[in-house]
Protein backbone atom coordinates (compact mmCIF):
# COMPACT_ATOMS: atom_id res chain seq x y z
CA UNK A 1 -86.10 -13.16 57.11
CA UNK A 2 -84.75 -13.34 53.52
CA UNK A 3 -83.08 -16.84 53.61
CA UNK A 4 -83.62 -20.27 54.51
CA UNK A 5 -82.23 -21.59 57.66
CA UNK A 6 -81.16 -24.76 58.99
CA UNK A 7 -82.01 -23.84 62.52
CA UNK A 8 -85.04 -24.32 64.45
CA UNK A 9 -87.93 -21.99 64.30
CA UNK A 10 -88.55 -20.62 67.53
CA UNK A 11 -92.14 -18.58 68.38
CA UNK A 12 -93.49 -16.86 71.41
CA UNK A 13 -96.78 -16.27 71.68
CA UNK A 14 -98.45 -12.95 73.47
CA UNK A 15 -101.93 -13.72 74.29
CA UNK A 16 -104.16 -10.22 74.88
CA UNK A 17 -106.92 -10.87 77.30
CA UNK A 18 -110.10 -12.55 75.70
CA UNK A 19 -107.91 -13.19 72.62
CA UNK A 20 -109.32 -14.32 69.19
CA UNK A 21 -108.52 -18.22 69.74
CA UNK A 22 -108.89 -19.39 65.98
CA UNK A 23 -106.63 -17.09 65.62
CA UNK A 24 -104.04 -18.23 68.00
CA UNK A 25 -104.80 -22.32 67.20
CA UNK A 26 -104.29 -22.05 64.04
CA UNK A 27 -101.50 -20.10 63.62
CA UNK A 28 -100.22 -22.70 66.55
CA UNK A 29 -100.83 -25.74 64.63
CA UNK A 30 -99.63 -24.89 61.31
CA UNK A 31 -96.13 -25.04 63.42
CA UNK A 32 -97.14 -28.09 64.93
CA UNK A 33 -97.58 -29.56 61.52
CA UNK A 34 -94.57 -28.36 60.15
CA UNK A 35 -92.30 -29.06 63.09
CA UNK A 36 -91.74 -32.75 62.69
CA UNK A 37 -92.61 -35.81 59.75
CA UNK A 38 -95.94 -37.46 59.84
CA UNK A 39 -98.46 -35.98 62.81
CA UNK A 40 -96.18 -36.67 65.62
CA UNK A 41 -96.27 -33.36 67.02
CA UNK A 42 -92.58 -33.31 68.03
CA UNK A 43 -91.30 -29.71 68.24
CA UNK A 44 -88.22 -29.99 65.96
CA UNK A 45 -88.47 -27.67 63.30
CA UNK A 46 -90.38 -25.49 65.20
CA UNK A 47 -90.71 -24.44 68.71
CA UNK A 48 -93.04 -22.46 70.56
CA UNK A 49 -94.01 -20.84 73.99
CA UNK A 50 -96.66 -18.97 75.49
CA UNK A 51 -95.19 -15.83 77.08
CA UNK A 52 -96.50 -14.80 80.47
CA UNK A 53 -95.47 -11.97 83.26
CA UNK A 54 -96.86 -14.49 85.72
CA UNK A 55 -98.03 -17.61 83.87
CA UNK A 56 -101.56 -17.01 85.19
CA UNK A 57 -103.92 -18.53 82.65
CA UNK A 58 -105.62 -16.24 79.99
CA UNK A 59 -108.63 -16.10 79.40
CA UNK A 60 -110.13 -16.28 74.91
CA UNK A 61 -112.95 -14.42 74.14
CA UNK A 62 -114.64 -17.73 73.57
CA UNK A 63 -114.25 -18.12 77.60
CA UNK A 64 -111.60 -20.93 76.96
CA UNK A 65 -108.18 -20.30 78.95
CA UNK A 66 -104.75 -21.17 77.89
CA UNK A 67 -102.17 -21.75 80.41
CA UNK A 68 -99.00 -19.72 79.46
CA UNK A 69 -95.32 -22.29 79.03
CA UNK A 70 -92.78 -19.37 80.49
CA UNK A 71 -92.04 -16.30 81.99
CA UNK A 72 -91.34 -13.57 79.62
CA UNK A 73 -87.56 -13.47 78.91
CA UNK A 74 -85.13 -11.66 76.31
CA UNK A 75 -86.86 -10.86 72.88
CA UNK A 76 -83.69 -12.38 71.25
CA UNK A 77 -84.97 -16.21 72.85
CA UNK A 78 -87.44 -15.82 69.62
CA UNK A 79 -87.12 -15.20 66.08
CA UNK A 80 -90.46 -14.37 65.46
CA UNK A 81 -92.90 -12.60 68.52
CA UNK A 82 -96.52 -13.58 67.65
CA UNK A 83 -99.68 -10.77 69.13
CA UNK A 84 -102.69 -12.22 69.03
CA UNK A 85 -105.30 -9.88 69.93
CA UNK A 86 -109.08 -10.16 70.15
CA UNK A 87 -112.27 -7.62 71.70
CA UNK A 88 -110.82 -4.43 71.50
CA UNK A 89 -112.74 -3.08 74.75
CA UNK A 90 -110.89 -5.88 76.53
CA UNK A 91 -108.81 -4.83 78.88
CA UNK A 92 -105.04 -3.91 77.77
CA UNK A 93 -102.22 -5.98 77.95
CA UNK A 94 -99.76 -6.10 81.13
CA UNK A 95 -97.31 -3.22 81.73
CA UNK A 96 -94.63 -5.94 81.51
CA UNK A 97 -96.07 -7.04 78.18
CA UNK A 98 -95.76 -3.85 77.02
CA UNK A 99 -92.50 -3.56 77.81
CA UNK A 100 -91.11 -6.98 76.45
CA UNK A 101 -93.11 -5.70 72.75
CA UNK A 102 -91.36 -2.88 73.25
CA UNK A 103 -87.70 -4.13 73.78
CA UNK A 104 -88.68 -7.09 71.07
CA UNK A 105 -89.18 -3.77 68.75
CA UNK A 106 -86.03 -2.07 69.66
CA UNK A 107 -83.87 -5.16 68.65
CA UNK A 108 -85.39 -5.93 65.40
CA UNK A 109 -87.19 -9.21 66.32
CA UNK A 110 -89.66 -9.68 64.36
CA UNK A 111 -92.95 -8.45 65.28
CA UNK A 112 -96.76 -10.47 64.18
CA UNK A 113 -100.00 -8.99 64.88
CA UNK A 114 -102.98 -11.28 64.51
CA UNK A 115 -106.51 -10.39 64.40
CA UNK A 116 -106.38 -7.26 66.61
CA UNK A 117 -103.12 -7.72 67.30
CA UNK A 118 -102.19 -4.52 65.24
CA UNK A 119 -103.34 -2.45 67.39
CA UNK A 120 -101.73 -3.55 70.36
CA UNK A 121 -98.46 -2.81 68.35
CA UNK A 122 -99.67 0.49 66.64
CA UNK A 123 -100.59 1.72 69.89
CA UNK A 124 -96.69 1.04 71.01
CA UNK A 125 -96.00 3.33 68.42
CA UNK A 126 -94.63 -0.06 66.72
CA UNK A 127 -96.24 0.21 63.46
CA UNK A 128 -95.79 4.35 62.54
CA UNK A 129 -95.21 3.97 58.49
CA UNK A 130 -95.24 0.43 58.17
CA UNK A 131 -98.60 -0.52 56.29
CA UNK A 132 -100.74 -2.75 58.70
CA UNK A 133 -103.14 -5.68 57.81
CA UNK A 134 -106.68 -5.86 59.01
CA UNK A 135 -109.44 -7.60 59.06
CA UNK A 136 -112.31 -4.69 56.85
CA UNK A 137 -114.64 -5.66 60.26
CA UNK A 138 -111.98 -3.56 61.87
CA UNK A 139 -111.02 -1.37 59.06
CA UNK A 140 -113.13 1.95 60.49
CA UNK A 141 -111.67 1.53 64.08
CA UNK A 142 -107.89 1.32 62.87
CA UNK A 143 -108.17 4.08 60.57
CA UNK A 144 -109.96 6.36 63.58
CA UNK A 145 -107.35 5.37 66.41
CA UNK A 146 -104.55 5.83 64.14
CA UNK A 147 -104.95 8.00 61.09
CA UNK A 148 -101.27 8.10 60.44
CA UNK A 149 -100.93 4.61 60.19
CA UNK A 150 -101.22 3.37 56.47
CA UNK A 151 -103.92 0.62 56.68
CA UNK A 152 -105.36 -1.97 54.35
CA UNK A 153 -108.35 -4.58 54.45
CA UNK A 154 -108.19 -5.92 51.10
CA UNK A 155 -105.01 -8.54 51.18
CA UNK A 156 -104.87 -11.50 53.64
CA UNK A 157 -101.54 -10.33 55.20
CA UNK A 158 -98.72 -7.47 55.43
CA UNK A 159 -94.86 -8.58 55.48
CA UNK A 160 -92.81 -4.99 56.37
CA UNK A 161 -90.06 -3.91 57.93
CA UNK A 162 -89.64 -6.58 60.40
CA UNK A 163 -93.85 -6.31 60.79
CA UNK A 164 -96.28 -9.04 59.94
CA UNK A 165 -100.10 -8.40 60.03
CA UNK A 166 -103.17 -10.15 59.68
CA UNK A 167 -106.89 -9.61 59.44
CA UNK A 168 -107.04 -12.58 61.67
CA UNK A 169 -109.28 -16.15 60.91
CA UNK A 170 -108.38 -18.78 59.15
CA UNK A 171 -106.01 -16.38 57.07
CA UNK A 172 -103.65 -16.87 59.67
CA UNK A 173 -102.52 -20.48 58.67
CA UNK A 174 -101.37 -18.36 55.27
CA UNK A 175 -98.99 -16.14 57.21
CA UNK A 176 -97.64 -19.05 59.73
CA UNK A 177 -97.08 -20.93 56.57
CA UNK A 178 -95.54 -17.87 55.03
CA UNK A 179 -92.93 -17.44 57.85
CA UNK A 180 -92.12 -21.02 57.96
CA UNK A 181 -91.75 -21.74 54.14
CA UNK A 182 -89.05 -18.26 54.61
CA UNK A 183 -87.60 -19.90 57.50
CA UNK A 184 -87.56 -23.70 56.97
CA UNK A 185 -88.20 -24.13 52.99
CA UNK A 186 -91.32 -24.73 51.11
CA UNK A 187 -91.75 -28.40 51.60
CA UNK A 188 -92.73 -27.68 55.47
CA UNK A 189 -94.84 -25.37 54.66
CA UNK A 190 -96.35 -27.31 51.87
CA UNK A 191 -96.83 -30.86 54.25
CA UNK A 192 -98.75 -28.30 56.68
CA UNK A 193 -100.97 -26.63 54.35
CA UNK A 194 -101.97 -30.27 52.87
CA UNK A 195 -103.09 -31.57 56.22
CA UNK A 196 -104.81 -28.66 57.51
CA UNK A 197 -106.68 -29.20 53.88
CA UNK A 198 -105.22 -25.83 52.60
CA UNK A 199 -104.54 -24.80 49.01
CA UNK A 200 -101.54 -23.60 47.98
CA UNK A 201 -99.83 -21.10 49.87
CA UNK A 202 -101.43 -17.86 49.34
CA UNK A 203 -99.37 -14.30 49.01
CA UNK A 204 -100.13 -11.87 51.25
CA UNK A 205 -101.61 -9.86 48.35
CA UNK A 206 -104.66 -12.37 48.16
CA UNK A 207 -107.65 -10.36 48.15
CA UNK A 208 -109.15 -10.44 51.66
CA UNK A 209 -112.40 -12.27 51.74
CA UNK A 210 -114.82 -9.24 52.29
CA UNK A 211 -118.75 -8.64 53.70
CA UNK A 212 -121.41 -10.33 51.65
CA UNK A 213 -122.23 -7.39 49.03
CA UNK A 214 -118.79 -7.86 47.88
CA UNK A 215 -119.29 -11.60 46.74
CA UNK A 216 -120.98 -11.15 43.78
CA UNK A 217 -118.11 -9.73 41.38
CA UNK A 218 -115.09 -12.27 40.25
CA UNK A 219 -112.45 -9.31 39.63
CA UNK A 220 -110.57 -8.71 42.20
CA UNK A 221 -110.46 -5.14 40.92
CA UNK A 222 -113.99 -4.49 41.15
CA UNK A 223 -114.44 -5.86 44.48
CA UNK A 224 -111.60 -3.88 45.81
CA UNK A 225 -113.58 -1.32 44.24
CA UNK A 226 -116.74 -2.09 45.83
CA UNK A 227 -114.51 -2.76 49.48
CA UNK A 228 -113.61 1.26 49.02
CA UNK A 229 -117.48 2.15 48.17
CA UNK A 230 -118.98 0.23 51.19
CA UNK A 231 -116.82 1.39 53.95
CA UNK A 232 -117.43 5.36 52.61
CA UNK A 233 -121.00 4.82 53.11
CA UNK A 234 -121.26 8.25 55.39
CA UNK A 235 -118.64 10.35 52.57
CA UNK A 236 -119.23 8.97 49.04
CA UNK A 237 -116.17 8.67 46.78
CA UNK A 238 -116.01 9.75 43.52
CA UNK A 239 -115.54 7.74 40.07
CA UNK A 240 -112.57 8.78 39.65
CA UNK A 241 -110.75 8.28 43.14
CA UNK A 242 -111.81 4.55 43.03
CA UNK A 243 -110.97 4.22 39.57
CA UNK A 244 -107.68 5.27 40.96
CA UNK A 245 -107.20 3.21 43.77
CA UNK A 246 -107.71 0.30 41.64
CA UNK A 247 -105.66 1.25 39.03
CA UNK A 248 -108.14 1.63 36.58
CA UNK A 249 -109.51 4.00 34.32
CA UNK A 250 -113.29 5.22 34.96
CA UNK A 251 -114.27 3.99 31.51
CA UNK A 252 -112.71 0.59 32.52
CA UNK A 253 -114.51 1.00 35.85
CA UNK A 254 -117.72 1.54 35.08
CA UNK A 255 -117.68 -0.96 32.19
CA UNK A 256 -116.28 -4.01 34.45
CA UNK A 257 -118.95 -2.78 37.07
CA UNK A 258 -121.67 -3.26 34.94
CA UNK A 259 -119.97 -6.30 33.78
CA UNK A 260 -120.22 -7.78 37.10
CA UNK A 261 -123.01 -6.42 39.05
CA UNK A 262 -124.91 -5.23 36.15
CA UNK A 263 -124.75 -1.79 37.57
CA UNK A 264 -122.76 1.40 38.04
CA UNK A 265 -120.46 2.55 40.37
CA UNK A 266 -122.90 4.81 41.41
CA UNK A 267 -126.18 3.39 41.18
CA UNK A 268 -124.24 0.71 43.62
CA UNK A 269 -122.80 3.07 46.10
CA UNK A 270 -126.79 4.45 46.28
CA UNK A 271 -127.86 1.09 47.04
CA UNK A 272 -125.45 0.59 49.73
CA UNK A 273 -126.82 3.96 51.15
CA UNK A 274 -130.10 3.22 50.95
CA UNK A 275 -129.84 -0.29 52.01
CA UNK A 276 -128.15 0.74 55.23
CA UNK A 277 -130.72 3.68 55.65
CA UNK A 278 -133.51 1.29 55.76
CA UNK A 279 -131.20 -0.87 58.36
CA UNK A 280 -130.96 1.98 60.59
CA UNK A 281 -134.82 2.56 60.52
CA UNK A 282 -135.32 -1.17 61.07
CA UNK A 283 -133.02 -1.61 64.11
CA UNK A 284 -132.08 1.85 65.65
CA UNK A 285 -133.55 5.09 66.86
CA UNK A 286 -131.54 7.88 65.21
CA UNK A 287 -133.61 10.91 64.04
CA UNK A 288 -134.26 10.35 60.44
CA UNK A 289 -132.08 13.86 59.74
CA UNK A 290 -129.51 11.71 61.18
CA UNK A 291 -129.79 8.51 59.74
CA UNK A 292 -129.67 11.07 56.49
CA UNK A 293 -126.36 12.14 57.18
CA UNK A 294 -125.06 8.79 58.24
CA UNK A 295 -125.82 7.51 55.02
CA UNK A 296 -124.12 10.41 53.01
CA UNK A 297 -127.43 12.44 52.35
CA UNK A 298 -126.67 16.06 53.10
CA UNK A 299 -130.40 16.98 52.10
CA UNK A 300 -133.30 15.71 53.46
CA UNK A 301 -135.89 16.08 51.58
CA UNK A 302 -133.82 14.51 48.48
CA UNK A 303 -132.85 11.26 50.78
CA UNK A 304 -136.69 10.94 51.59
CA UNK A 305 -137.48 10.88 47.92
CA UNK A 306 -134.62 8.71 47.06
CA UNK A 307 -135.94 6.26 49.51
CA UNK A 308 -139.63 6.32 48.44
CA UNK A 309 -138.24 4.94 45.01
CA UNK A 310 -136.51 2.52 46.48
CA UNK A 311 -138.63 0.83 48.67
CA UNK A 312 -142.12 2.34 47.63
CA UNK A 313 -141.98 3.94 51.37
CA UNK A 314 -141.04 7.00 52.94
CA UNK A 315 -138.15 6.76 55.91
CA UNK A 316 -141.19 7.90 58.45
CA UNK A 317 -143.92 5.62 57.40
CA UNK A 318 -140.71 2.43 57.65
CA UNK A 319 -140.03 4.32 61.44
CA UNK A 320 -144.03 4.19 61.94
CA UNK A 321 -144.32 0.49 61.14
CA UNK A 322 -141.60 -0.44 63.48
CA UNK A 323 -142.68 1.52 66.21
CA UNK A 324 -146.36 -0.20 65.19
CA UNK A 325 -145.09 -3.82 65.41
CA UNK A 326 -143.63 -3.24 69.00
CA UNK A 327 -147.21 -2.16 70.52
């Protein structure tokens, strides 16, 4: 993957049922672009299929169904094998499918996993110690299926070991354009970008766009910081092992936090807590000792007050009003 080549690109594509299909069109038609001069949409540069065991059509999660180009064949037809994955309670890929990942594995052909494609290839056993790229909606769920596997949310995309990965969306026109610029120079990549109305190719260590209490803060630092904070909710971190993570020192931290947010560290992580105590009360029907714990209050009686302060309420008299408005 290291130098440029004269020869054609060549991409097949392994559609999971109900498959993420931004993820799959736009990862398709940054090739498109770069495949030929103009918008002609001749595949010369670039080719691709859409592999099938039995070229039945499959079926996005948005209900729209691609019809597959050919049969699955040998791994080595492709340089690059493309996973695009999507609901993960869909139901699994073929035993075929399987198979073909798994022979496209053993011959070093280069392996992509889009959206939830990663898992299909972690649970192949095709990702054990290469670091994986996912979206931080799907952070939780990849850590808990496979703890061994060393995952990240924060960047838009993973290049290792013959293993590209990708939290999925619009991030994936990044890492087509990556893998073309490596395979057919920078100036297709480039011409693709500028008509999908791109910016500049972005590295794979672009911080990953992340959920809306992350938006505030500029640093990338800091929101990598608060990324680490939010999804610990239920087992706060400490100071110090984010101020590690981030490669900063907990003076620095704490300063460039307030900085930014005009808080702490910790009066931040409290407001996540809270904020996603008062959620639960809102919208579910946990037992308040439970929403407690779920929100990294080990006592009670301290979460209650905690609460009271910060929304001039107890957690039973919020529970009281909901139950109240549904009568």
């Amino acid at each position: 993957m290291g130098t440029v080549s004269q020869r054609t690109l060549r991409v097949g594509f392994v559609l999971c049922p109900d498959f993420t299909l931004v993820a799959f069109s736009a990862f398709l038609d940054t090739l498109r672009l770069a495949a030929d001069e103009g918008d002609r949409s001749r595949p010369i540069f670039c080719k691709w299929d859409v592999l099938s065991p039995d070229m039945s059509p499959i079926r996005s999660s948005a209900g729209v169904e691609v019809k597959p180009t050919v049969l699955l064949s040998k791994p080595s037809d492709f340089d690059y094998i493309v996973v695009v994955g999507g609901l993960l309670d869909a139901p699994r890929c073929s035993k075929a499918t399987l198979d073909f990942l798994q022979r496209a594995g053993a011959h070093n052909i280069p392996l992509v996993g889009l959206c939830t494609g990663s898992f299909v290839l972690a649970r192949l056993g095709l990702m054990n110690g290469i670091r994986t790229c996912v979206s931080w909606f799907h952070h939780e769920a990849f850590a808990s299926e496979f703890p061994a596997v060393p995952v990240t949310s924060e960047v838009l995309y993973v290049v290792e070991k013959e293993r590209l990965t990708c939290a999925g969306g619009t991030s994936v026109v990044h890492l087509a354009a990556h893998i073309i610029e490596a395979f057919n120079g920078p100036a297709h990549a480039s011409k693709a970008l500028r008509i999908l109305i791109e910016d500049a190719l972005q590295p794979g260590g672009a911080v990953q766009p992340t959920p809306p209490q992350s938006e505030r803060a500029r640093d990338a630092r800091i929101r990598r910081a608060m990324l680490l904070i939010e999804r610990n909710v239920q087992n706060p971190i400490s100071c110090e092992f984010i101020a590690r993570q981030v490669h900063l020192s907990v003076r620095q931290l704490e300063r460039l936090f307030k900085l930014e947010l005009g808080m702490s560290p910790s009066a931040y992580a409290e407001q996540l807590r809270l904020s996603k105590a008062h959620e639960l009360l809102q919208t579910g029907n946990e037992p308040l000792y439970q929403i407690a714990l779920l929100c990294g209050y080990k006592n009670h009686s301290h979460f209650a007050n905690r609460f009271r302060l910060a929304f001039g309420a107890s957690p039973s008299q919020v529970r009281s009003k909901k139950q109240a408005a549904k009568d």
